[in-house]
Protein backbone atom coordinates (compact mmCIF):
# COMPACT_ATOMS: atom_id res chain seq x y z
CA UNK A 1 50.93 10.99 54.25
CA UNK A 2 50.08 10.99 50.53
CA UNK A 3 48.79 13.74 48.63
CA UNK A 4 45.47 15.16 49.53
CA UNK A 5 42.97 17.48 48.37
CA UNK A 6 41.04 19.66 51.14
CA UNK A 7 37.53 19.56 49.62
CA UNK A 8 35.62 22.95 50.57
CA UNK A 9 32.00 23.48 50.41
CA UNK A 10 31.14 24.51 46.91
CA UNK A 11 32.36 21.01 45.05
CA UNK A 12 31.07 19.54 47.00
CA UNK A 13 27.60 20.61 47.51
CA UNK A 14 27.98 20.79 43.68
CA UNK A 15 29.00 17.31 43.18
CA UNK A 16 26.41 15.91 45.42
CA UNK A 17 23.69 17.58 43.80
CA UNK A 18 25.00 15.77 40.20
CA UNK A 19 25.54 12.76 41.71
CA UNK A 20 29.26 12.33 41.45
CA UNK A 21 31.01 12.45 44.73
CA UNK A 22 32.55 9.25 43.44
CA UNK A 23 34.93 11.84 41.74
CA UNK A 24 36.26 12.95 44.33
CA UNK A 25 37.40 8.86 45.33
CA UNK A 26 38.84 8.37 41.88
CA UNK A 27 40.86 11.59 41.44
CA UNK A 28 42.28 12.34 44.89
CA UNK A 29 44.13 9.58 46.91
CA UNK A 30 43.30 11.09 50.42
CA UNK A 31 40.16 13.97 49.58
CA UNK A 32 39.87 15.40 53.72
CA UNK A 33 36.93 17.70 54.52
CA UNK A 34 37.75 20.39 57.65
CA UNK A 35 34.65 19.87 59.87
CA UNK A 36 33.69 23.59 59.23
CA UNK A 37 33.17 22.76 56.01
CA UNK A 38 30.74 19.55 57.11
CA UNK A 39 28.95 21.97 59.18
CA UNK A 40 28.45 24.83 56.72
CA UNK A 41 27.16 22.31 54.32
CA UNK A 42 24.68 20.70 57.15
CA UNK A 43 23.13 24.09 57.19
CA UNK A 44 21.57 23.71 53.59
CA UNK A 45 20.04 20.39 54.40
CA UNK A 46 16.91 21.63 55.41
CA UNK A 47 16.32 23.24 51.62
CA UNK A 48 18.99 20.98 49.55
CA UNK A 49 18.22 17.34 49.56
CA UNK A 50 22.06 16.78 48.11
CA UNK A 51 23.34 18.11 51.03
CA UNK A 52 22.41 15.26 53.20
CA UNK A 53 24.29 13.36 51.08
CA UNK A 54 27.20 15.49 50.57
CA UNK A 55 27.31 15.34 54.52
CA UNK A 56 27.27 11.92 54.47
CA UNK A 57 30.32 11.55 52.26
CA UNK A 58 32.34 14.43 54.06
CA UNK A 59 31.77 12.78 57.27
CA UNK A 60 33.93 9.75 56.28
CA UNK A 61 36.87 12.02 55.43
CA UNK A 62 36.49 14.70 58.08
CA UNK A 63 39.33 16.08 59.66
CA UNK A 64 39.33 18.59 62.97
CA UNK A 65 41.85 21.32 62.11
CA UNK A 66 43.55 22.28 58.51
CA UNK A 67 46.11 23.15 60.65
CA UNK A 68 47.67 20.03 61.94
CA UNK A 69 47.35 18.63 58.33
CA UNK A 70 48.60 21.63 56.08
CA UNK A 71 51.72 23.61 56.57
CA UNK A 72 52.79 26.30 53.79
CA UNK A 73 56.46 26.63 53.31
CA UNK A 74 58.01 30.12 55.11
CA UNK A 75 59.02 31.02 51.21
CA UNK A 76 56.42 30.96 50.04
CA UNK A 77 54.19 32.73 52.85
CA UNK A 78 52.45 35.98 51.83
CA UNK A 79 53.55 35.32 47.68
CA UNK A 80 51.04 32.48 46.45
CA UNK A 81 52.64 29.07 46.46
CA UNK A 82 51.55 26.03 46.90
CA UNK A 83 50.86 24.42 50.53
CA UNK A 84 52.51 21.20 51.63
CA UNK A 85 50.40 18.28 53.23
CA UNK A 86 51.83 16.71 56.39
């Protein structure tokens, strides 16, 4: 798999409301939202317009569990470090 970017709620519900999820196309060759984050940001649709939006976009790069896509190296567990995407 190439790179990937998990997105989490706050870009974008923030990106959404500007009206540049596009970013998140141009700038990250495989952007995956964890449905958790899809549902947290469904909860705001009822007072955020965006978020509708935003939920439409996630929905087309959901994915079930960060765990079967994201596995952080045993060195680096517990000391920062980056995470590696399967």
């Amino acid at each position: 798999m190439a790179d990937a970017w998990i997105i989490n709620a706050s870009p974008l519900i923030l990106l959404a409301r500007i009206g540049r999820l596009d970013w998140l196309d141009e700038l990250a060759e495989n952007p995956l939202v964890p449905a958790q984050v899809i549902e947290e940001v469904s909860a705001g649709q009822a007072s955020d317009p965006s978020a509708k939006t935003a939920v439409l976009w996630a929905s087309r790069h959901r994915i079930e569990k960060n765990r079967d896509v994201c596995q952080r190296p045993a060195a680096s567990r517990g000391t920062g470090g980056s995470w590696r995407i399967n």
